[in-house]
Structure formats: C-alpha cells, structure tokens
C-alpha atoms as a PDB file:
ATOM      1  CA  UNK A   1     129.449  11.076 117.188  1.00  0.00           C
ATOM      2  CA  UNK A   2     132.680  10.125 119.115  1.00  0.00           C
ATOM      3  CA  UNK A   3     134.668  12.919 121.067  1.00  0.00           C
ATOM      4  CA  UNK A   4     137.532  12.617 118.353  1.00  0.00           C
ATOM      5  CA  UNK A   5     135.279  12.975 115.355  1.00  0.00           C
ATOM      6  CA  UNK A   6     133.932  15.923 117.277  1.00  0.00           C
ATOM      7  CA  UNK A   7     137.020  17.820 117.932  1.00  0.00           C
ATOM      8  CA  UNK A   8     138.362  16.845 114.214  1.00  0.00           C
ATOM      9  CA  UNK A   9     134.864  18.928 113.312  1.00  0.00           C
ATOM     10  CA  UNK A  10     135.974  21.641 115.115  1.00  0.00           C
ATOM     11  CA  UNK A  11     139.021  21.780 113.923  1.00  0.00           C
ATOM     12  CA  UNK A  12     137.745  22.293 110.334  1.00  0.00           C
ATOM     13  CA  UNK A  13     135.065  24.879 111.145  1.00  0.00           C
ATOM     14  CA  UNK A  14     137.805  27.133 113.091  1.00  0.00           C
ATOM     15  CA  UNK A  15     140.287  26.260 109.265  1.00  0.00           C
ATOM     16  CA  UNK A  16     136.911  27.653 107.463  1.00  0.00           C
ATOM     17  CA  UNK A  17     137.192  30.795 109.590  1.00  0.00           C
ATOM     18  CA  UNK A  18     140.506  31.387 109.716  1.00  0.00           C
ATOM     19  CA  UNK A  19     141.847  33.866 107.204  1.00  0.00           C
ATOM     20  CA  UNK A  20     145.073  33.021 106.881  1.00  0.00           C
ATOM     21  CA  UNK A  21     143.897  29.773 106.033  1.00  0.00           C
ATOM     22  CA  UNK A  22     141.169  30.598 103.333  1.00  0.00           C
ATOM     23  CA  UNK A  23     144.273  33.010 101.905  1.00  0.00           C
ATOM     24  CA  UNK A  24     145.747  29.470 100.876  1.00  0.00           C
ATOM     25  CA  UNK A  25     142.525  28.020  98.989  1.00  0.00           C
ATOM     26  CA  UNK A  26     142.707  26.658  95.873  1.00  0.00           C
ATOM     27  CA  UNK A  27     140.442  28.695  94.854  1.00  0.00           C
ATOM     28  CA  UNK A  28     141.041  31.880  93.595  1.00  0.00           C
ATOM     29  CA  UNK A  29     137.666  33.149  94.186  1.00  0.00           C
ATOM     30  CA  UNK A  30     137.771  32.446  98.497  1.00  0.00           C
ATOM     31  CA  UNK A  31     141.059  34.605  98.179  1.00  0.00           C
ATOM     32  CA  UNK A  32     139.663  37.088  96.354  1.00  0.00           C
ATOM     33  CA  UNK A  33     136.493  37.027  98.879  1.00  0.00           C
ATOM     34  CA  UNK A  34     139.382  37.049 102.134  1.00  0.00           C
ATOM     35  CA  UNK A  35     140.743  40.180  99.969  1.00  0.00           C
ATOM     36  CA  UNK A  36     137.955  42.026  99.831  1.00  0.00           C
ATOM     37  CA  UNK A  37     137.345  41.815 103.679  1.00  0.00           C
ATOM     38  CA  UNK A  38     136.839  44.400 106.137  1.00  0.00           C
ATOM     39  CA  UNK A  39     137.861  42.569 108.512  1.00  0.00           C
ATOM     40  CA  UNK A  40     141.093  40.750 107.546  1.00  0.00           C
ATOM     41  CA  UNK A  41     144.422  40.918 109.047  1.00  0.00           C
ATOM     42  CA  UNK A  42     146.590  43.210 107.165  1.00  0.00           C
ATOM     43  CA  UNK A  43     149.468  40.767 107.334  1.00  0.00           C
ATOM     44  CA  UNK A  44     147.229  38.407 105.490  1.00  0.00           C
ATOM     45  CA  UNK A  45     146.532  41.125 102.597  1.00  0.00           C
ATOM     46  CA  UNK A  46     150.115  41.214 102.475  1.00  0.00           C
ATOM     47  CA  UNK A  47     150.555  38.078 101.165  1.00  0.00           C
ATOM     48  CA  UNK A  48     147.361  37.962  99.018  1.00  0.00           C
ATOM     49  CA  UNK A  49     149.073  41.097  97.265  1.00  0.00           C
ATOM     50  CA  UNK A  50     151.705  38.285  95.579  1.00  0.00           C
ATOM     51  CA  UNK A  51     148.778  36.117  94.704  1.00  0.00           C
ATOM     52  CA  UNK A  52     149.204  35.103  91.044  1.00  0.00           C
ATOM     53  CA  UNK A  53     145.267  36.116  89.866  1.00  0.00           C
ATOM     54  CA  UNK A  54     145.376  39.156  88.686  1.00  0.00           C
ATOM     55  CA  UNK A  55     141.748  40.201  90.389  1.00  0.00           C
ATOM     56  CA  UNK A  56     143.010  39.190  94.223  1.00  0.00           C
ATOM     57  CA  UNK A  57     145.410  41.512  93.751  1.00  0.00           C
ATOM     58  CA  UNK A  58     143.101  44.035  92.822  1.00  0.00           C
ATOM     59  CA  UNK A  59     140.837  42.736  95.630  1.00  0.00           C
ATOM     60  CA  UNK A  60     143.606  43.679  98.153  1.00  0.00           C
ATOM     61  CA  UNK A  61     144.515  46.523  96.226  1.00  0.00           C
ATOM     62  CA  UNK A  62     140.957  48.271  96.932  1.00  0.00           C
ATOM     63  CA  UNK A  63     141.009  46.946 100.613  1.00  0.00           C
ATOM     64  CA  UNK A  64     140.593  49.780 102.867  1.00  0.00           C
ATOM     65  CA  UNK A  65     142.826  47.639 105.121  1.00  0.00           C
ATOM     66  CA  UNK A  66     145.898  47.299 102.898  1.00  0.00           C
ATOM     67  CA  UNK A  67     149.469  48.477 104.060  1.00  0.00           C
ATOM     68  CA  UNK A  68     150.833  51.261 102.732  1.00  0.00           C
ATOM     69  CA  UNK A  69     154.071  49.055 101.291  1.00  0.00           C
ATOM     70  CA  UNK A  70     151.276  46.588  99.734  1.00  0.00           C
ATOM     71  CA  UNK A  71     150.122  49.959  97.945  1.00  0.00           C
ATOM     72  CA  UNK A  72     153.152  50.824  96.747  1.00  0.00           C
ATOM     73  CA  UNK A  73     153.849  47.285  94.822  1.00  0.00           C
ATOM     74  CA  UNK A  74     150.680  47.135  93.650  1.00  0.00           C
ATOM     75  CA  UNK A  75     151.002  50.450  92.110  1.00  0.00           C
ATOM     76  CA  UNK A  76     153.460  48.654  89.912  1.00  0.00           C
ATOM     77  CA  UNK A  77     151.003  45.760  88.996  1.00  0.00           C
ATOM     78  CA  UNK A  78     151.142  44.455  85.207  1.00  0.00           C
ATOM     79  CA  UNK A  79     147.548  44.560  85.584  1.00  0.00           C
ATOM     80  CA  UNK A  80     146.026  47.831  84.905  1.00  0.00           C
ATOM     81  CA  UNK A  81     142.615  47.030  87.102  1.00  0.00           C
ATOM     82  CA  UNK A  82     145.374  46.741  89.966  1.00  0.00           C
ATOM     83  CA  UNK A  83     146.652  49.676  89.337  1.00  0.00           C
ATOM     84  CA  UNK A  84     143.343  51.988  89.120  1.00  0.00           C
ATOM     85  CA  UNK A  85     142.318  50.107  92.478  1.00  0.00           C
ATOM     86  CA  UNK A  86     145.402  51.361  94.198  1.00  0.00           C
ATOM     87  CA  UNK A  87     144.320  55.057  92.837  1.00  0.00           C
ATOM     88  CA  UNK A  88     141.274  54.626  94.532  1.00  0.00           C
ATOM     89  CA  UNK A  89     141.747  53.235  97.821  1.00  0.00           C
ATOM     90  CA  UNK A  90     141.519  56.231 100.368  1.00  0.00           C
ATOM     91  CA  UNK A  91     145.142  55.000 101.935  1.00  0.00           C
ATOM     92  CA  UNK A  92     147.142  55.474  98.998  1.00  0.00           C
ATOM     93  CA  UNK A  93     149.689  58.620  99.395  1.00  0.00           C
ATOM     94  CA  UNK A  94     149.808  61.481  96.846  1.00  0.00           C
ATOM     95  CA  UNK A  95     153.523  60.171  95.689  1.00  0.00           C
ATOM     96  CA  UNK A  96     151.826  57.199  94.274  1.00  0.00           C
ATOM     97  CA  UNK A  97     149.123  59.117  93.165  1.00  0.00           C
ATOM     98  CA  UNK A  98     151.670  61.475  91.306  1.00  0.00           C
ATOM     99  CA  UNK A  99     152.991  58.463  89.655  1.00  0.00           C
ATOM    100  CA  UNK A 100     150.077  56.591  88.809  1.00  0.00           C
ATOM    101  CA  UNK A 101     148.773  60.019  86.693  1.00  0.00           C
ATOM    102  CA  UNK A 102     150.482  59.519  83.813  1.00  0.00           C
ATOM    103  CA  UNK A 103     149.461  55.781  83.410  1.00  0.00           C
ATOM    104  CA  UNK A 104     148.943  54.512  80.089  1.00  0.00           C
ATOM    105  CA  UNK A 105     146.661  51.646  80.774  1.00  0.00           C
ATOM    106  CA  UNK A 106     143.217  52.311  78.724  1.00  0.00           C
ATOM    107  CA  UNK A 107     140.506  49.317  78.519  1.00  0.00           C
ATOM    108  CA  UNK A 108     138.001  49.769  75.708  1.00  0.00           C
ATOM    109  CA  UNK A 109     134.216  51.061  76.653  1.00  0.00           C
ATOM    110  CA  UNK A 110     132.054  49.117  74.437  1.00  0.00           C
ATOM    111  CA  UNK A 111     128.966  51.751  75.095  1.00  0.00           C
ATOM    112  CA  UNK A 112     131.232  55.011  74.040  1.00  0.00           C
ATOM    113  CA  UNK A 113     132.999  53.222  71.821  1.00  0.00           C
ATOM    114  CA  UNK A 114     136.323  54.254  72.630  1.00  0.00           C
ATOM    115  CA  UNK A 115     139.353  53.482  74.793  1.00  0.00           C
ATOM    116  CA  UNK A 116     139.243  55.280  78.875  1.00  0.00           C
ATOM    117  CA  UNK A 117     142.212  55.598  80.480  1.00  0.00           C
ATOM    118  CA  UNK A 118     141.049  54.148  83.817  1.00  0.00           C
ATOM    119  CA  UNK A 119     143.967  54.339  85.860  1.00  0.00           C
ATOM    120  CA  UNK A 120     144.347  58.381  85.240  1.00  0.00           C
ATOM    121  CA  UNK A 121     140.571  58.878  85.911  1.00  0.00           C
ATOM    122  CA  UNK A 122     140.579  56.705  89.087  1.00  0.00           C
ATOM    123  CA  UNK A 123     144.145  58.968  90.226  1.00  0.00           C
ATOM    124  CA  UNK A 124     141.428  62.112  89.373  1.00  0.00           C
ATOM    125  CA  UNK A 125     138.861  61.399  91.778  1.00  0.00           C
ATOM    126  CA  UNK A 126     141.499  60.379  94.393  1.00  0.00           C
ATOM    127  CA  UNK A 127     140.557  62.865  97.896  1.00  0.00           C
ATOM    128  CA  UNK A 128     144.316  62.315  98.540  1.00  0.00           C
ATOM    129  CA  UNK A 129     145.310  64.090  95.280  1.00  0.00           C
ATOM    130  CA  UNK A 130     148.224  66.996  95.529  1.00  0.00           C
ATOM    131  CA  UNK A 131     146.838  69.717  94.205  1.00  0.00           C
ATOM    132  CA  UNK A 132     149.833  70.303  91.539  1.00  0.00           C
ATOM    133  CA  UNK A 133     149.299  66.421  90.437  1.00  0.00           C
ATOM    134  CA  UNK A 134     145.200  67.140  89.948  1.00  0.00           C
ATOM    135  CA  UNK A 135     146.045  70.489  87.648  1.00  0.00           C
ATOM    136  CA  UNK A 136     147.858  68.679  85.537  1.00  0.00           C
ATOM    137  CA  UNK A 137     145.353  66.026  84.787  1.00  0.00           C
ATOM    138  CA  UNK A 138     143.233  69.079  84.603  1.00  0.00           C
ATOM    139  CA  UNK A 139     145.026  69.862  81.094  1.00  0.00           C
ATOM    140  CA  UNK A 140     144.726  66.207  80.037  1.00  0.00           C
ATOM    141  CA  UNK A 141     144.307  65.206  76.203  1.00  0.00           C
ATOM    142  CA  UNK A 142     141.933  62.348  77.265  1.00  0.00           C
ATOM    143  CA  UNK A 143     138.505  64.307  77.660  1.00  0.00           C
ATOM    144  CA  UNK A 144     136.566  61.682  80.324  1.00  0.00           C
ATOM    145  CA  UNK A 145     140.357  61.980  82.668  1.00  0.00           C
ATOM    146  CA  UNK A 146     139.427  65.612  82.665  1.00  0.00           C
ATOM    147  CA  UNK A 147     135.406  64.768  83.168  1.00  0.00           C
ATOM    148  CA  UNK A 148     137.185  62.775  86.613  1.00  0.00           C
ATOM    149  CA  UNK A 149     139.253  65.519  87.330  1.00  0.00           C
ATOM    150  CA  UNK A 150     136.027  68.110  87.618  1.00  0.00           C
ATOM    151  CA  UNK A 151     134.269  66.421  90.025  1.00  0.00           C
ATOM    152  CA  UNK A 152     137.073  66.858  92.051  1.00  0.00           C
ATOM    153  CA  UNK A 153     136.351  69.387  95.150  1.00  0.00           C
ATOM    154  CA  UNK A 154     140.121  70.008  95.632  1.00  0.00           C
ATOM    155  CA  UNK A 155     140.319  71.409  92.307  1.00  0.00           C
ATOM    156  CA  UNK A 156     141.539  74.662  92.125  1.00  0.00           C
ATOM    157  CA  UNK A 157     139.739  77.369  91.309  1.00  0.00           C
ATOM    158  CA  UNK A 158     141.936  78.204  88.378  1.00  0.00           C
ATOM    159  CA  UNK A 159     141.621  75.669  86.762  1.00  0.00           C
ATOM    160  CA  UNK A 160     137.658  75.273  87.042  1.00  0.00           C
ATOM    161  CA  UNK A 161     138.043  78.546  85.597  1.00  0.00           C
ATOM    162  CA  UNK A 162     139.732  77.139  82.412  1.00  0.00           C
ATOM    163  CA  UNK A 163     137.498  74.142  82.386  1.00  0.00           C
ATOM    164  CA  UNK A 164     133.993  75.687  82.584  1.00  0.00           C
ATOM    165  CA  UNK A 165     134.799  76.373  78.617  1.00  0.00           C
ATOM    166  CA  UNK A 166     135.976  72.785  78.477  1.00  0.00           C
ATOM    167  CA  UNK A 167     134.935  71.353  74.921  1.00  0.00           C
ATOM    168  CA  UNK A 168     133.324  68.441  76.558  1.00  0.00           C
ATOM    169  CA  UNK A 169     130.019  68.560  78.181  1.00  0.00           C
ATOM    170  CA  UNK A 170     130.519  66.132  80.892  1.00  0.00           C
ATOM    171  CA  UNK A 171     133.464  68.127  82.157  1.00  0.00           C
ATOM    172  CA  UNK A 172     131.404  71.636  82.027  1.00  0.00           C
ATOM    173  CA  UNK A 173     128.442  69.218  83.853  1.00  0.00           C
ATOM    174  CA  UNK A 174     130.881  68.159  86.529  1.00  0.00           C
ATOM    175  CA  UNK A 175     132.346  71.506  87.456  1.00  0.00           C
ATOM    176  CA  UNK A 176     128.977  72.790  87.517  1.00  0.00           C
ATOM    177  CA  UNK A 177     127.834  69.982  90.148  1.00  0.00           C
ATOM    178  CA  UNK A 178     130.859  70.123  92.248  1.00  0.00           C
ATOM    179  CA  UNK A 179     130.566  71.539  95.632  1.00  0.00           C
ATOM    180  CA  UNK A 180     133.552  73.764  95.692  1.00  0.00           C
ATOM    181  CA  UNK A 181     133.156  75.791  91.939  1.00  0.00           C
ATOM    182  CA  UNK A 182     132.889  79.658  92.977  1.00  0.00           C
ATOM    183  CA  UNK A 183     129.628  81.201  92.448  1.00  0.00           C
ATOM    184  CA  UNK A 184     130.548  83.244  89.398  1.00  0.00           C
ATOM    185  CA  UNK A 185     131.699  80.289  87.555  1.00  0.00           C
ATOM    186  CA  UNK A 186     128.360  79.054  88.641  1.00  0.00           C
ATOM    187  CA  UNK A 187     126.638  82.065  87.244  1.00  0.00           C
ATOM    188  CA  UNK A 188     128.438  81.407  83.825  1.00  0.00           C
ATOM    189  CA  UNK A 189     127.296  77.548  84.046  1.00  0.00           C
ATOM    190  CA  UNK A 190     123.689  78.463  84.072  1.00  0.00           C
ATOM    191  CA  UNK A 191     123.977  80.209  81.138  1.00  0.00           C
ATOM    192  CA  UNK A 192     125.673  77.067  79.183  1.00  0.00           C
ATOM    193  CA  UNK A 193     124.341  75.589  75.841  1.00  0.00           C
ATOM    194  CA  UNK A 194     123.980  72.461  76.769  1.00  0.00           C
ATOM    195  CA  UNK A 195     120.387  71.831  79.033  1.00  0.00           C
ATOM    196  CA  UNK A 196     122.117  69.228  81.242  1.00  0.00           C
ATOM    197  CA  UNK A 197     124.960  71.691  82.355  1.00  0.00           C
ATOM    198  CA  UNK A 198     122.401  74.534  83.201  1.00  0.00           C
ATOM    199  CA  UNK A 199     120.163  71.747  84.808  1.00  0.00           C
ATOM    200  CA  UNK A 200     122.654  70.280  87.259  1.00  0.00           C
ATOM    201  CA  UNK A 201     124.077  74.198  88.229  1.00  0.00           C
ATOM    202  CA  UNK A 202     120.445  74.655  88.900  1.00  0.00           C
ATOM    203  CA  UNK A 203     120.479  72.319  91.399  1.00  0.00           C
ATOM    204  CA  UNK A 204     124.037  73.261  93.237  1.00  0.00           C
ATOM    205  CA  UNK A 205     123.654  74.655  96.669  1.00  0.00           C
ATOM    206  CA  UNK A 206     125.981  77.211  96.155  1.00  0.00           C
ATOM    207  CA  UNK A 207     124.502  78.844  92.498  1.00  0.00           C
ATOM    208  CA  UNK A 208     123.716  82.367  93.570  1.00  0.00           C
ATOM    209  CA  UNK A 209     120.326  84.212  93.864  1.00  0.00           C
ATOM    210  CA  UNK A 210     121.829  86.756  91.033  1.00  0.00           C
ATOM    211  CA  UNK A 211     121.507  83.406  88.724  1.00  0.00           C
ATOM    212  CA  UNK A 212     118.080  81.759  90.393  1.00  0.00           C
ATOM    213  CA  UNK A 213     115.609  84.426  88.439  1.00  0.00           C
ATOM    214  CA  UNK A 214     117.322  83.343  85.369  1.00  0.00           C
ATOM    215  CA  UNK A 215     117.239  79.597  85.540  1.00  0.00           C
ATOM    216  CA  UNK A 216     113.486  80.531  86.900  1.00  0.00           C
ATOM    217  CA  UNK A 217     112.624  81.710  83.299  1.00  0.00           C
ATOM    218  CA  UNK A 218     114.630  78.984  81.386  1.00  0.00           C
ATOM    219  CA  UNK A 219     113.209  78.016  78.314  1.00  0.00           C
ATOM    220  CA  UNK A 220     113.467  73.933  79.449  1.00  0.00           C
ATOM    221  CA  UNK A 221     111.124  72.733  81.690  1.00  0.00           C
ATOM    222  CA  UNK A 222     114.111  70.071  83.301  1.00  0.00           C
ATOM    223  CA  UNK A 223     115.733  73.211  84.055  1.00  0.00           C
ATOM    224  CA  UNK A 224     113.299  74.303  85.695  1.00  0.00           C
ATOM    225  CA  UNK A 225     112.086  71.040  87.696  1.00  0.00           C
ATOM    226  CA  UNK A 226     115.932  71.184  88.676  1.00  0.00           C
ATOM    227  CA  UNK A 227     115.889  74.347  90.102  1.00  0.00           C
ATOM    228  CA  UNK A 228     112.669  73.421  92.113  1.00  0.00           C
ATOM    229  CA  UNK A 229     114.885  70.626  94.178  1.00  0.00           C
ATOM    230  CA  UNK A 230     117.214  73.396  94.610  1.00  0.00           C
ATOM    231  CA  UNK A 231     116.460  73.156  98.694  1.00  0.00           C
ATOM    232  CA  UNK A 232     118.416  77.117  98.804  1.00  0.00           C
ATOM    233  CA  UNK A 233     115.444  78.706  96.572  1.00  0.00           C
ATOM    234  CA  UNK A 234     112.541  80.085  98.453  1.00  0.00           C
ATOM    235  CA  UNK A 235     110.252  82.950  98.209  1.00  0.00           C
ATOM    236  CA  UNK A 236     108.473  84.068  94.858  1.00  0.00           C
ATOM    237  CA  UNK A 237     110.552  81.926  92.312  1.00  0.00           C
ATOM    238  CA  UNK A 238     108.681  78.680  94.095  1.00  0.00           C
ATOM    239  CA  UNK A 239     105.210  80.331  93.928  1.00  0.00           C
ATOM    240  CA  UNK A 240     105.444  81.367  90.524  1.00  0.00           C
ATOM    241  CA  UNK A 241     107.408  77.352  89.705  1.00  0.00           C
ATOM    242  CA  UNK A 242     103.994  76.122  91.380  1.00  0.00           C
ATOM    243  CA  UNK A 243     101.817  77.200  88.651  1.00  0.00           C
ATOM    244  CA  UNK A 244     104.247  75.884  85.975  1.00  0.00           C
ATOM    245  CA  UNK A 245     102.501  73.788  83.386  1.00  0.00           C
ATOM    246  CA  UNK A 246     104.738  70.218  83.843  1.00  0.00           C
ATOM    247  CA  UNK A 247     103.308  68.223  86.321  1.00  0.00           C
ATOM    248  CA  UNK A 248     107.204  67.247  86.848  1.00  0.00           C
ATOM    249  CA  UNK A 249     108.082  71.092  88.272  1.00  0.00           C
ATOM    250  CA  UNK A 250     105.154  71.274  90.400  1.00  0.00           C
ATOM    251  CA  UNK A 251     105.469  67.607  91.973  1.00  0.00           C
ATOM    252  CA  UNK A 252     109.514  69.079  91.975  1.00  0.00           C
ATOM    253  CA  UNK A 253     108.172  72.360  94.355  1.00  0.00           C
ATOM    254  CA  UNK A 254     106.001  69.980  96.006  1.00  0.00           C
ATOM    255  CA  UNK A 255     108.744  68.100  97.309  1.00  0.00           C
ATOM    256  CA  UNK A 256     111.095  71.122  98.316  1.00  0.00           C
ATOM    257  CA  UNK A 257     111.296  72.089 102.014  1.00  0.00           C
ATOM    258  CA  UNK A 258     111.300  75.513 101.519  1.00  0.00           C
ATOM    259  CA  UNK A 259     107.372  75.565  99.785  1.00  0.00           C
ATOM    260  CA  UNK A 260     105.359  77.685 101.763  1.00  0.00           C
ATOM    261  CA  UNK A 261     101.967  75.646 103.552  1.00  0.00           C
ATOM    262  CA  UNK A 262      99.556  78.259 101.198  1.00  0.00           C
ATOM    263  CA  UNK A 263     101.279  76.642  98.307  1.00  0.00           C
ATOM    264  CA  UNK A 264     101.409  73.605  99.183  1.00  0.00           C
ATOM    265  CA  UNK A 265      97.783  73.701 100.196  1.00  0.00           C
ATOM    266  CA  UNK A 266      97.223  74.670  96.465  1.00  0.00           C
ATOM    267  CA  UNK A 267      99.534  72.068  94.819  1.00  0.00           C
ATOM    268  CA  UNK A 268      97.376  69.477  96.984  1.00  0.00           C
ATOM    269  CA  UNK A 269      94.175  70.181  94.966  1.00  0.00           C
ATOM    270  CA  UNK A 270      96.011  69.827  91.949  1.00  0.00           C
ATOM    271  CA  UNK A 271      94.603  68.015  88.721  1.00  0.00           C
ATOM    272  CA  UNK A 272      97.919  65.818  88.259  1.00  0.00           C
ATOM    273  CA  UNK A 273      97.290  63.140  91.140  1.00  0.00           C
ATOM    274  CA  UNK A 274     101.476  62.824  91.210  1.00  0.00           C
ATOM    275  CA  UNK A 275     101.520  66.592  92.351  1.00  0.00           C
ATOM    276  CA  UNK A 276      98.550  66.088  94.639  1.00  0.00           C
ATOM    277  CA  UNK A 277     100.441  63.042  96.354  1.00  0.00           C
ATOM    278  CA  UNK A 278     103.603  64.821  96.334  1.00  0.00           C
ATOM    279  CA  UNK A 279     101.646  68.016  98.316  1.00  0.00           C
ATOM    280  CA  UNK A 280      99.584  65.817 100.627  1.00  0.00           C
ATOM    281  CA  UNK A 281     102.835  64.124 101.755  1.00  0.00           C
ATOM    282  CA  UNK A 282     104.412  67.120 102.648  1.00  0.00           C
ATOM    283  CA  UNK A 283     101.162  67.967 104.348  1.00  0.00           C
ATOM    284  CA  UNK A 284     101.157  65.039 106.438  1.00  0.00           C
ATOM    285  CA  UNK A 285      97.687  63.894 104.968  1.00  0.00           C
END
C-alpha cells in the first residue's frame, strides 16, 4: 500500500470516529447511536436536537450530556417520547418539569389495556421535581401518574398521607416501598387488604418494630417470607420465622444477616435441600 492510499485510510478511520461527523450520517440510526453517547460533545447534541427523526431527538433528549437550552426545546417536541425523555433526564430544571406535568400525550399499553400518560408519569419520578409541582400530580385523575408520583421520596408527607387510602393498589404498594413514608403510615400499610401492599411494607427498612409482630403472624406466607428479608428484624420473630412451614420463609431467614449461628445451624439440617443450601452458605460450608 502506497503512502497516499495510507494516509487517505487514515483519514477515513479518524471521519468514523469523529462525532461531529457520524452526527451527519445518512443514517438515522449512527445519529441516534452519537445521541445516546456518554461521551459526545454537547455542541454536537445540540445539533442532533434539530434532527428530523423523531427518536434522535429523544436520543439527545435522554443524554445525560444535553444543554440545558437543548432541554428546553425539546420539552416542546411534537413527539411525546421526546418529551417524557426530557422529564427524565437528571439535568432538566423543575420549570420544565412544572410544565411538562400537565402533558396530554398518552400512548396505549397493550398489556393493561388502556391509554398511560407517559410524559406526566416520567415528570413524577423526576428527583428534580418542586415539591408543589409533585403534589399536584399527587391528586391526578390518571391512577398509574399517581402510582409514579408514590415512589417518589420527595413526596410530602401529606400527601402520602392522602394516598395510603389511594383506590389503586399500585399507588398504596409504592408509598409503602418508598424510603421516605413515616412509620405510622407504614404501620397502617401493613395492615392493607391487598397481600402485595402488606408484603412490600414488610420489607421497608423503616416499618417499625410496633408493626413487625404483626406482619410476623400474617395469615400469607409471602408476607411472611417478605418480612424475613427485612435485614432490620432480629431477635425472636426470626427464630420463631425459622420453623415456619414454607420452605420459601425459612430459605428467606436463611438468607438474612441478622439469623443467629444456633439457627442457622438448625436451618442447615433442614429437610428442604433449598433451605439447607441457603444455611450452609451463610455458614461458609
């Protein structure tokens, strides 16, 4: 190979590489790929926010990386999925957020059968959320924007107090797995009517020892296998979950930190060989 033909390849490997350069590719999917980079130039996703496909836009709007004026166009997409990537890239400012939470976009979920409003839920989960602009999606119509909104940590605690009763069970389940719900709304969780709401308070760090004896004696054994991962219990509510008669609830206190060695010794002799394996790990056997 001559020295021209050489430097002409070189040339064309350093075009391959360069960004700015694969922003201008016919195809839309090596855009979309320079979009999503973590590494890209930010002047670069500022001209890949005009790109005229609909998912490099939503490529840049996602980007980590993007600028805060590229946010703030792309809040005002015609594309919907543009718009609910803006809500959930960490950069994007609670004024946008404020405006983006009454969006109207909804895509229909095939599985639930039913139209989400994606833009509103993405806004939800947003850590940048002001607190005023989260309350009100708090009291939203839509029940999965206010299943978002309860997994929320910066939630107030007056409204978790209004949603614990929530008609929905997803919102009641996400309030009662969220790390910030006080302990007495916690309390009232474990007592809910659905077994996946008292399961998943079972197994938040913060549910109280006043609620632990009764999730102990809950008439589900998932309750109960929950509680056992619950790395806060300790004491007799493990020794008395280690005799439980699902092999799921003793593999469950096999596997918490908190099991005393006497139980654990027991658990290991066990007649399910999942418990035995689970004990005998923890043993270091």
């Amino acid at each position: 190979m001559d020295l021209y033909a050489t430097e002409l390849k070189s040339e064309d490997k350093k075009e391959q590489e360069d960004p700015e350069a694969l922003a201008r590719a016919w195809d839309w999917h090596v855009r979309r790929k320079v979009a999503w980079s973590a590494d890209v130039p930010e002047k670069v996703l500022d001209a890949l926010a005009w790109d005229s496909v609909q998912w490099v836009r939503e490529a840049v709007a996602g980007n980590a990386r993007a600028s805060a004026s590229a946010l703030a166009r792309l809040a005002e997409d015609s594309s919907g999925f543009v718009r609910a990537a803006v809500a959930l890239n960490p950069r994007t400012t609670g004024k946008i957020l404020e405006m983006l939470a009454c969006d109207e976009m909804v895509d229909y979920d095939s599985t639930l059968q039913k139209n989400r409003y994606l833009v509103r839920e993405a806004v939800a989960k947003s850590p940048n959320i002001a607190a005023p602009t989260l309350d009100f999606l708090a009291r939203d119509s839509e029940e999965h924007v206010r299943a978002a909104v309860a997994t929320n940590p910066l939630l107030s605690a007056e409204s978790m107090k209004k949603m614990v009763k929530d008609v929905f069970w997803e919102v009641r389940n996400n309030i009662a797995r969220n790390p910030a719900t006080p302990e007495d709304l916690l309390v009232y969780l474990c007592s809910d009517r659905i077994m996946d709401v008292r399961a998943t308070a079972a197994q938040n760090p913060r549910v109280p020892a006043v609620a632990l004896a009764t999730l102990a004696a809950d008439k589900s054994w998932e309750v109960r296998e929950s509680l056992a991962r619950n790395e806060k219990l300790e004491g007799r509510i493990l020794l008395d979950l280690a005799g439980h008669w699902s092999w799921m609830v003793r593999v469950a206190v096999a596997e918490n930190p908190n099991t005393p060695a006497a139980a654990l010794a027991r658990l290991a002799e066990d007649l399910d060989q999942s418990v035995v394996k689970a004990a005998r790990a923890r043993l270091g056997r």
